[in-house]
C-alpha atoms as a PDB file:
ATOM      1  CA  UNK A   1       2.270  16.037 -20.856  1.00  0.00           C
ATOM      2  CA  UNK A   2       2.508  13.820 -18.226  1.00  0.00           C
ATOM      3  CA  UNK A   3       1.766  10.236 -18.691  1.00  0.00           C
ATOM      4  CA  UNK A   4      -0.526   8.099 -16.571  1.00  0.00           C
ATOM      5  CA  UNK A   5      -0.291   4.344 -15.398  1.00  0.00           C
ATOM      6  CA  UNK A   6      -2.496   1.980 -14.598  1.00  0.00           C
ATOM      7  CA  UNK A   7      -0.965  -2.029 -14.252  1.00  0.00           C
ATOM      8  CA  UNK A   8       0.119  -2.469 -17.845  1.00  0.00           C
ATOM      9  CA  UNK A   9      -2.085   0.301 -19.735  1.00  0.00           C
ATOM     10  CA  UNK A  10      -0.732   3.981 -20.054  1.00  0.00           C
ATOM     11  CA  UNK A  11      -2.834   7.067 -20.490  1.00  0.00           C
ATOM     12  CA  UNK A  12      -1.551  10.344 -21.824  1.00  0.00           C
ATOM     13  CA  UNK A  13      -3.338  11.885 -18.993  1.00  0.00           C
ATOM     14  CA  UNK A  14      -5.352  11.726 -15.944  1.00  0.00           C
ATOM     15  CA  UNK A  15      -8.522  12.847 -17.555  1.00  0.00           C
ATOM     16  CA  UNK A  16      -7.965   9.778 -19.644  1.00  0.00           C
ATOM     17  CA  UNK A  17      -7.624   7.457 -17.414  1.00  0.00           C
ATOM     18  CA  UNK A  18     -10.198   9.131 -14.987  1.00  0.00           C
ATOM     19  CA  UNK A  19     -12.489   8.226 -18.369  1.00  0.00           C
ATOM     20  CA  UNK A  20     -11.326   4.646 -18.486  1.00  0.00           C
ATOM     21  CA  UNK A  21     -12.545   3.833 -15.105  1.00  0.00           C
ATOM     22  CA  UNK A  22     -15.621   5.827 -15.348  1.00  0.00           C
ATOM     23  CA  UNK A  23     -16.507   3.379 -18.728  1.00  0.00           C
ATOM     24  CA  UNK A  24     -16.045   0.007 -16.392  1.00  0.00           C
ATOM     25  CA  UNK A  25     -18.103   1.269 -13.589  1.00  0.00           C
ATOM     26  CA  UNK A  26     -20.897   2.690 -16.468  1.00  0.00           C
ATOM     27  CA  UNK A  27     -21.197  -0.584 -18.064  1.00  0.00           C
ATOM     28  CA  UNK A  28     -21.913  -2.571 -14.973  1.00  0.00           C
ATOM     29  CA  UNK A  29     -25.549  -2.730 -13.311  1.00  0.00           C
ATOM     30  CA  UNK A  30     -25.743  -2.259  -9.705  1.00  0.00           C
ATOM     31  CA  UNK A  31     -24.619  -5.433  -7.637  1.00  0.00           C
ATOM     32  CA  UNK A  32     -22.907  -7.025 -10.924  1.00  0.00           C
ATOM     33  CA  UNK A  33     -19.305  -8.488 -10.540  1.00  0.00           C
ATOM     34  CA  UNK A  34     -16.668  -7.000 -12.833  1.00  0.00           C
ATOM     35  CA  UNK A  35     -15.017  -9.399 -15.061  1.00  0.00           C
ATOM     36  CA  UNK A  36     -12.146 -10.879 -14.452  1.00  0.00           C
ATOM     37  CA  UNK A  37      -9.898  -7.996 -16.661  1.00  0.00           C
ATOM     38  CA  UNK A  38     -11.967  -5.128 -15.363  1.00  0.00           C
ATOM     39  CA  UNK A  39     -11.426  -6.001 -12.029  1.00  0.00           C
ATOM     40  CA  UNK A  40      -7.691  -6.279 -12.458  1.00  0.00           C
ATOM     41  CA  UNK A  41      -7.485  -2.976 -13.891  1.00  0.00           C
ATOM     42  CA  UNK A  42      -9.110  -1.156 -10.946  1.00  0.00           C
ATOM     43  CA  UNK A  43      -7.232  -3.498  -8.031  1.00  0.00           C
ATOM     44  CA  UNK A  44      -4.337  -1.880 -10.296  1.00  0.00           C
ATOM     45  CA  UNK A  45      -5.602   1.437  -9.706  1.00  0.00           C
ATOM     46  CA  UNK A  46      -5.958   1.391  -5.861  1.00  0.00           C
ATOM     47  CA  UNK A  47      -3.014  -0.543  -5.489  1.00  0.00           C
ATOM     48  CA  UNK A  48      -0.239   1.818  -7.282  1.00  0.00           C
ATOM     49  CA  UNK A  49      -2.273   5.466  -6.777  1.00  0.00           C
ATOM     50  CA  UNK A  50      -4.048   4.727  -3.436  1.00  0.00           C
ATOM     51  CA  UNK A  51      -1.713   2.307  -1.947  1.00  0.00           C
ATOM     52  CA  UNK A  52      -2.121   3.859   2.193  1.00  0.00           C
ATOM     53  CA  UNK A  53      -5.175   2.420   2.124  1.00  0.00           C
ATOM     54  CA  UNK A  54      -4.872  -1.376   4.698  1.00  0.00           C
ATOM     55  CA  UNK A  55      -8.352  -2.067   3.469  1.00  0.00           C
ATOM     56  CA  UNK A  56      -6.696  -4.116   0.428  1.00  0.00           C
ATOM     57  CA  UNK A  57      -3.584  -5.578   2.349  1.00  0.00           C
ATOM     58  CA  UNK A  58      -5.674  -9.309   2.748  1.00  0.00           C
ATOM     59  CA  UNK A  59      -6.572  -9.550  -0.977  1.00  0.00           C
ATOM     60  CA  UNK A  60      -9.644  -8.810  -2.766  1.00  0.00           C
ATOM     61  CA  UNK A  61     -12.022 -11.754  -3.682  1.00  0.00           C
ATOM     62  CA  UNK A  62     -14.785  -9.794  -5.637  1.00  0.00           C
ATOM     63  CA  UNK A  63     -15.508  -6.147  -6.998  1.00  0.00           C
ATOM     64  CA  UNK A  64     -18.978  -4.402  -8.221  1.00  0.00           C
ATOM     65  CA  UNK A  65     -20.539  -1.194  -8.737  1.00  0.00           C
ATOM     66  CA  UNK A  66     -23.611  -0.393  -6.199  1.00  0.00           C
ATOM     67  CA  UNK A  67     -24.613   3.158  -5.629  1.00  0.00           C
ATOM     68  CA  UNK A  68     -22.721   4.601  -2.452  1.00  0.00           C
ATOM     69  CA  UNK A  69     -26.141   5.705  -0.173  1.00  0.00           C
ATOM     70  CA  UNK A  70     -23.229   6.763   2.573  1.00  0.00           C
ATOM     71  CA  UNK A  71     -21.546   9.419   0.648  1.00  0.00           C
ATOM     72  CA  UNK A  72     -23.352  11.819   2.171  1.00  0.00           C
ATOM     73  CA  UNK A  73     -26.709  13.232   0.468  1.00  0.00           C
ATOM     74  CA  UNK A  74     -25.457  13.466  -3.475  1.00  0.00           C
ATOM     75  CA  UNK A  75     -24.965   9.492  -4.015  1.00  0.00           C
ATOM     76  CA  UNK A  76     -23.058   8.030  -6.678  1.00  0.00           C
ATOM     77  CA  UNK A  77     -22.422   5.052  -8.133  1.00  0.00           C
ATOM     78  CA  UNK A  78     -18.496   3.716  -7.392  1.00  0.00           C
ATOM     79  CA  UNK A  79     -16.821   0.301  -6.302  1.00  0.00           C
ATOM     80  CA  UNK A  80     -17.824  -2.257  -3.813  1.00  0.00           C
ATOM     81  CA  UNK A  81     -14.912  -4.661  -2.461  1.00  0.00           C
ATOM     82  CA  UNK A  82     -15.043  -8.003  -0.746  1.00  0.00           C
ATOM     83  CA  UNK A  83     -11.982  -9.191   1.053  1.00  0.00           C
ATOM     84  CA  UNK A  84     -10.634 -12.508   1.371  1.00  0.00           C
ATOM     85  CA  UNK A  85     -11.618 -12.474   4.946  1.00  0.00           C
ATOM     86  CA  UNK A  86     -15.297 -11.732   3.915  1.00  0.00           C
ATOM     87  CA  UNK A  87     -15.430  -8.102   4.622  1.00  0.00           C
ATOM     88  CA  UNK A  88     -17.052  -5.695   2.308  1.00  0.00           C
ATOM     89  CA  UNK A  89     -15.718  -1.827   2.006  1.00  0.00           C
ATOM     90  CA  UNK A  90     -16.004   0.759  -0.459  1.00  0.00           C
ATOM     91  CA  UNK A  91     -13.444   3.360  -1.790  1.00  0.00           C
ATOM     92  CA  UNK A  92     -13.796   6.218  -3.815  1.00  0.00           C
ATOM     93  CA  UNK A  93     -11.572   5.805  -7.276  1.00  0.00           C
ATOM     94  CA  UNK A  94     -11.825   9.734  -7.151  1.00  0.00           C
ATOM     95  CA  UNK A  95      -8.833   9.666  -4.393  1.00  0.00           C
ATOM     96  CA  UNK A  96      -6.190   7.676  -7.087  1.00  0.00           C
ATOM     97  CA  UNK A  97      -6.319  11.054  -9.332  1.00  0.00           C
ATOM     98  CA  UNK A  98      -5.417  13.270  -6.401  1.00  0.00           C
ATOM     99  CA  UNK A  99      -1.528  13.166  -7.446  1.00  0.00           C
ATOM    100  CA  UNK A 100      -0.251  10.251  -5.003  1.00  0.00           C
ATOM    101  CA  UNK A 101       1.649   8.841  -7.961  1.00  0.00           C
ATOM    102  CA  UNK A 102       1.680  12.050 -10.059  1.00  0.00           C
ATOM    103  CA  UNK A 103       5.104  13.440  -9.348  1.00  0.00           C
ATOM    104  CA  UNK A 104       8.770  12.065  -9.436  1.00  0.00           C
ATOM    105  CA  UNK A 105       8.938  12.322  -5.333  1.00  0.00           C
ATOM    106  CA  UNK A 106       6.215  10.787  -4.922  1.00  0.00           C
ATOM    107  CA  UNK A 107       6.977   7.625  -7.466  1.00  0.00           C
ATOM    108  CA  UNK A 108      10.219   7.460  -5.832  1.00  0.00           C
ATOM    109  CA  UNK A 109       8.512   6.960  -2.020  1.00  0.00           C
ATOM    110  CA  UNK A 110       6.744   4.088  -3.403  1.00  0.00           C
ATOM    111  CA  UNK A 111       9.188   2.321  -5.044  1.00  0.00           C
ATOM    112  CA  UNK A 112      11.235   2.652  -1.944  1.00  0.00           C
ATOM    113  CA  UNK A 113       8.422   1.020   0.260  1.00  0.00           C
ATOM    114  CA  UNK A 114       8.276  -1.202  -2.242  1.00  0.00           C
ATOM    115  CA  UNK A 115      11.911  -2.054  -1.262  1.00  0.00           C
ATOM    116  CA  UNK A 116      11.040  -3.198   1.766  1.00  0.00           C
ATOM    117  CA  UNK A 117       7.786  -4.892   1.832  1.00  0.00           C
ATOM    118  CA  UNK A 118       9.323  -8.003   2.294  1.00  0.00           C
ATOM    119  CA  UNK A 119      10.381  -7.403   6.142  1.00  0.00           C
ATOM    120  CA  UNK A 120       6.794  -6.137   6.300  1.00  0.00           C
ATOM    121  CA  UNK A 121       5.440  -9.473   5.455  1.00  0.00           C
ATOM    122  CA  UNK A 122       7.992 -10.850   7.330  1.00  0.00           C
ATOM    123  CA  UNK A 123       6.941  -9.024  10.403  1.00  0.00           C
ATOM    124  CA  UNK A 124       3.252  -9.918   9.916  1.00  0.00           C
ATOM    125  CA  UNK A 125       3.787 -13.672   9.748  1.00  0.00           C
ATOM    126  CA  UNK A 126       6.142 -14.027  12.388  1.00  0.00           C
ATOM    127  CA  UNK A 127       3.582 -11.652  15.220  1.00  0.00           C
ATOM    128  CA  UNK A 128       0.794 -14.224  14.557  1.00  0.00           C
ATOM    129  CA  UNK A 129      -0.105 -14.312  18.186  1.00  0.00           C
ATOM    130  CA  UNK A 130      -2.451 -11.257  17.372  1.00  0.00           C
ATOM    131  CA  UNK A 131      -5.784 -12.480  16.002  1.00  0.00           C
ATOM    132  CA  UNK A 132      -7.677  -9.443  14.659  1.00  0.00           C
ATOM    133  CA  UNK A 133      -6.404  -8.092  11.363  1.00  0.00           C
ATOM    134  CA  UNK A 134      -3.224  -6.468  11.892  1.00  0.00           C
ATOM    135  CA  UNK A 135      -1.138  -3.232  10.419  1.00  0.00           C
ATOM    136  CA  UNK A 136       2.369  -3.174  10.395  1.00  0.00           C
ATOM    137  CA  UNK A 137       3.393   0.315  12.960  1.00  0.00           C
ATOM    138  CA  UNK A 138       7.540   2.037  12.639  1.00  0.00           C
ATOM    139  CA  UNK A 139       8.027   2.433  16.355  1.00  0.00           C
ATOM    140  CA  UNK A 140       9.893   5.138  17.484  1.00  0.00           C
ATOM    141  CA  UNK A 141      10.857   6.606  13.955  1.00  0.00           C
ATOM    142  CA  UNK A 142       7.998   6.065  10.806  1.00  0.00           C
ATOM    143  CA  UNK A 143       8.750   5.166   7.485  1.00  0.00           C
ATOM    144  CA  UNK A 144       9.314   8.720   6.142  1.00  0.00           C
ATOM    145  CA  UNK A 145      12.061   9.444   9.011  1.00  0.00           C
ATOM    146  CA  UNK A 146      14.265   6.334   8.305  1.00  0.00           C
ATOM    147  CA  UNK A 147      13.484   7.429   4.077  1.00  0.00           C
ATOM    148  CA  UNK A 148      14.870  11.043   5.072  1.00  0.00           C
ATOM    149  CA  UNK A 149      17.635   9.780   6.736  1.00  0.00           C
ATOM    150  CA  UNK A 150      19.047   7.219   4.702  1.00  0.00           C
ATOM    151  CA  UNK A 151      18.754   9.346   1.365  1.00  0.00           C
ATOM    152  CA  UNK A 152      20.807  11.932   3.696  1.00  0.00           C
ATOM    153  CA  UNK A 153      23.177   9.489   4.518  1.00  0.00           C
ATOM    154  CA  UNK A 154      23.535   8.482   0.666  1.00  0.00           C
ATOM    155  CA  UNK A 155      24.148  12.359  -0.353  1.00  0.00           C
ATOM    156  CA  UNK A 156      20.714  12.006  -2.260  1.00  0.00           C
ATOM    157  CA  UNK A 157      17.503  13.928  -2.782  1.00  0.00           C
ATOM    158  CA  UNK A 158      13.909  12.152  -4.268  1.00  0.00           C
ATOM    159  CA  UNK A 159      15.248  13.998  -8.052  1.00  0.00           C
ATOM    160  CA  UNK A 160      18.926  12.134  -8.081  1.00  0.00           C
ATOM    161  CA  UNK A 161      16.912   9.011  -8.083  1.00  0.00           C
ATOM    162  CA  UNK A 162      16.162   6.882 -11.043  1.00  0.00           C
ATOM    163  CA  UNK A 163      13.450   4.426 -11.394  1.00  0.00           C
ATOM    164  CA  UNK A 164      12.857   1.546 -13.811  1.00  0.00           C
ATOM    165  CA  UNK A 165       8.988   0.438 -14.704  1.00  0.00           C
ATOM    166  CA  UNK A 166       8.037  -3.343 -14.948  1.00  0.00           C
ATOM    167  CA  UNK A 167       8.337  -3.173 -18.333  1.00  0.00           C
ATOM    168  CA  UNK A 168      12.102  -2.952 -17.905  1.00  0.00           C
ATOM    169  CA  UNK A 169      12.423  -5.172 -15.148  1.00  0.00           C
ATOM    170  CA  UNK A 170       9.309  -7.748 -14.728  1.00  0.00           C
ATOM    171  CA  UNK A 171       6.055  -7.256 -16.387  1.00  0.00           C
ATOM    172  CA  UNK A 172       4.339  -9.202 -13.151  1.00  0.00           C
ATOM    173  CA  UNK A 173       4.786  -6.075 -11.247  1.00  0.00           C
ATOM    174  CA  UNK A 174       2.970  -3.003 -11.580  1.00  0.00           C
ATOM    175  CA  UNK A 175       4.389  -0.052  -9.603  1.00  0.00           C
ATOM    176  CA  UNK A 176       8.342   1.403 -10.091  1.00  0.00           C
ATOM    177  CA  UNK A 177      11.488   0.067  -8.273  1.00  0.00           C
ATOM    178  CA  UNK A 178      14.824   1.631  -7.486  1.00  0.00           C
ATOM    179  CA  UNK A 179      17.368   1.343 -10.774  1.00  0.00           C
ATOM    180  CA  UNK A 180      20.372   1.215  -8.647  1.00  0.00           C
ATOM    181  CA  UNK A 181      19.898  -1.880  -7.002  1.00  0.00           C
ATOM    182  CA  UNK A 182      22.564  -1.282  -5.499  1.00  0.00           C
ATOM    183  CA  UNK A 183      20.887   1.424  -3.615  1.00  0.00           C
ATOM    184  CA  UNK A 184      17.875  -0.589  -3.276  1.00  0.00           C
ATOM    185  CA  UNK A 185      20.272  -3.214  -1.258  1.00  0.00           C
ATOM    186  CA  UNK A 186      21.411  -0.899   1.479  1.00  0.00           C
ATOM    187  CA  UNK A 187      18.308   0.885   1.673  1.00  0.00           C
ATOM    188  CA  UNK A 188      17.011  -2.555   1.976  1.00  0.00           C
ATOM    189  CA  UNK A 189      19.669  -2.887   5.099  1.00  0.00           C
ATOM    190  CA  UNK A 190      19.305  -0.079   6.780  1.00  0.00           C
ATOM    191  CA  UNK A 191      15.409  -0.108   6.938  1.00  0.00           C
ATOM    192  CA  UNK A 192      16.045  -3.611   8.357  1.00  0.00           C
ATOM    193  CA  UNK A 193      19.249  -2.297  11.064  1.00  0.00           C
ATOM    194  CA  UNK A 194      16.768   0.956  11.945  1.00  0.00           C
ATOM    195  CA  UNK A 195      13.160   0.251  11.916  1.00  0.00           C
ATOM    196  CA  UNK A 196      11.347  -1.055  14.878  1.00  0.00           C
ATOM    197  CA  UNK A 197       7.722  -3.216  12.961  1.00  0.00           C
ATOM    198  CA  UNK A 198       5.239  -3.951  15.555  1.00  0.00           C
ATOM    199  CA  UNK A 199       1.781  -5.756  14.378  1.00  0.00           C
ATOM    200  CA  UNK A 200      -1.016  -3.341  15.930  1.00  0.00           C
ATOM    201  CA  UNK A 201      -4.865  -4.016  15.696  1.00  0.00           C
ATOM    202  CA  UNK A 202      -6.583  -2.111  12.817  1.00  0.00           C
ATOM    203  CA  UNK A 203      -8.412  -0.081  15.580  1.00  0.00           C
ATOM    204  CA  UNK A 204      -5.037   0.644  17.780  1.00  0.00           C
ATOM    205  CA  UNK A 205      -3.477   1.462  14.814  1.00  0.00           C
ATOM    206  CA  UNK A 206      -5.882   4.044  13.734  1.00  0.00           C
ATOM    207  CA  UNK A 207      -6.357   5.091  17.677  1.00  0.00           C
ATOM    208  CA  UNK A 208      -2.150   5.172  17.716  1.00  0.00           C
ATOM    209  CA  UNK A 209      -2.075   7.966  14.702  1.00  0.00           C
ATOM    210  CA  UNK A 210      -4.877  10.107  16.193  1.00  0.00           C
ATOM    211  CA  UNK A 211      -2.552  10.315  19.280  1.00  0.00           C
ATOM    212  CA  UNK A 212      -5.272   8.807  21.638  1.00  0.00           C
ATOM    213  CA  UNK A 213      -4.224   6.251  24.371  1.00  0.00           C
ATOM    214  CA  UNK A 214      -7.240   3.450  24.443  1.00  0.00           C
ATOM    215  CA  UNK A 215      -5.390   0.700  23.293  1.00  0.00           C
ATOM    216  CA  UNK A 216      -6.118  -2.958  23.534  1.00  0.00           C
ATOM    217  CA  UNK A 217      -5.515  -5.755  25.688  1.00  0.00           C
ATOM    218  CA  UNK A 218      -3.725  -7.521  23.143  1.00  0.00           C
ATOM    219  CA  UNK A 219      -1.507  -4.392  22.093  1.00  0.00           C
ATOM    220  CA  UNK A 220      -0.494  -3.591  25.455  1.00  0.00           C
ATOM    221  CA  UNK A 221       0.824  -7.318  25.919  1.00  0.00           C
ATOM    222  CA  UNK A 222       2.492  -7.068  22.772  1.00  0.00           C
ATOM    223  CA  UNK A 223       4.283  -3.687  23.880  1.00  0.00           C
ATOM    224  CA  UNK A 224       5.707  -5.599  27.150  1.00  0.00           C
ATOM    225  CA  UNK A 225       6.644  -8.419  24.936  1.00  0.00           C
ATOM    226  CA  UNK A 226       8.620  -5.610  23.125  1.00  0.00           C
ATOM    227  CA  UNK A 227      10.115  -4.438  25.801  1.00  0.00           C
ATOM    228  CA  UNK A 228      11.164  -6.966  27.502  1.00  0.00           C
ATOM    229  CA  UNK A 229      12.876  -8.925  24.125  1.00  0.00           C
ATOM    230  CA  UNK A 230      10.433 -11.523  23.955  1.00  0.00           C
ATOM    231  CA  UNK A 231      10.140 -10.782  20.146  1.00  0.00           C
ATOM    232  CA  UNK A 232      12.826 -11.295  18.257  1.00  0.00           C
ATOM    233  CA  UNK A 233      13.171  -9.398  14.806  1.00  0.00           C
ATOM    234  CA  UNK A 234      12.772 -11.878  11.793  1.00  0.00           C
ATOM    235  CA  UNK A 235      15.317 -11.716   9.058  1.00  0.00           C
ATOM    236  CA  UNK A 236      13.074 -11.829   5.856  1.00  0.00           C
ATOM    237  CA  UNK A 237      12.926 -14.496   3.294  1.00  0.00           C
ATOM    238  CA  UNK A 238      11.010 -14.122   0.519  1.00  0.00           C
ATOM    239  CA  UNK A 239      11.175 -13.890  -2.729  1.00  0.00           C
ATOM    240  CA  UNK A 240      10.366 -10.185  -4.799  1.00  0.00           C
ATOM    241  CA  UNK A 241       7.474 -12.378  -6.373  1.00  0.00           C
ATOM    242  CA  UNK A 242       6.015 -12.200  -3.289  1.00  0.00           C
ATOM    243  CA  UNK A 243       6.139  -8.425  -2.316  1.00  0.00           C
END
């Protein structure tokens, strides 16, 4: 049976965990904030089995339950989040049990974004001349093109690769990491040699993927700036405490 994590806490399944998070959103009344441990433990849920969702790249300030009157015409009660910009979104807790984090493969594609979050963050502070919230685009080849390519450079598929859990490693962290860190160093170097980070817009970003044209003023600039070597790629430096 395959075992199910959430931050520190593992279930033997996903029905059990499912039932974990169903018994902190039950307990709240609508517009109540979860405590301080509750709220931890579903911020660990999005975070390591939803983690394509930019909603929770600023931070979250403040969680509740509220029943969702725009999920269409069978409402249910789920989580409310508040930003540390101010914003308020919800997301369905459904969509963590859908088998992002279910398989080897897919562990194993985390961990190795996890790799490189660092020259992500590096990218977004250094492109601060963008003032909207920004995502951080691969130009010309995406993240699972450079992740193909350097595992076929390596001799390696998803299965050869072996993963150690905070608890091995640092029980601040929450989601897997590469055992061969080795490995984890040139992957690490070639992500940073091959991938092209631009800062887009939330809405060019979104516009960008659906293959549509109607971008900015801003992103346009930025894509002459590009061109024309006005950005310079930042080397990162940070520490893995602040991945």
């Amino acid at each position: 049976m395959a075992l199910f994590r959430i931050g520190t806490k593992v279930f033997k399944s996903k029905k059990e965990a499912q039932q974990a998070v169903k018994e902190i959103r039950d307990k709240y009344p609508d517009g109540e904030y979860l405590n301080e441990d509750d709220m931890r433990f579903v911020l660990d849920l999005f975070l390591e089995h939803h983690p394509q969702d930019p909603r929770f790249d600023p931070g979250i300030a403040v969680v509740w339950v509220e029943q969702m009157q725009e999920w269409g015409n069978y409402p249910s009660r789920g989580f409310r989040f508040q930003d540390m910009t101010g914003k308020v979104f919800a997301a369905s807790y459904l969509k963590c049990f859908t088998g992002w984090l279910s398989t080897h493969r897919a562990q194993v594609r985390t961990a190795m974004r996890k790799e490189i979050a660092h020259q992500v963050i590096a990218v977004k502070r250094a492109q601060t001349h963008l003032d909207s919230a920004v995502h951080v685009h691969h130009l010309d080849r995406g993240f699972d093109q450079l992740r193909k390519e350097f595992l076929a450079q390596q001799g390696l598929v998803e299965d050869d690769i072996q993963l150690e859990w905070p608890d091995d490693y640092d029980t601040t962290q929450s989601t897997p990491r590469l055992k061969d860190r080795s490995l984890a160093s040139a992957w690490q170097s070639f992500h940073e040699y091959h991938a092209q980070l631009l800062c887009m817009v939330e809405e060019d970003h979104k516009a960008y993927h659906r293959e549509e044209a109607q971008f900015s003023e801003d992103f346009k600039k930025h894509v002459e700036w590009e061109k024309a070597g006005k950005v310079k790629k930042q080397s990162p430096d940070l520490t893995a405490g602040e991945f």
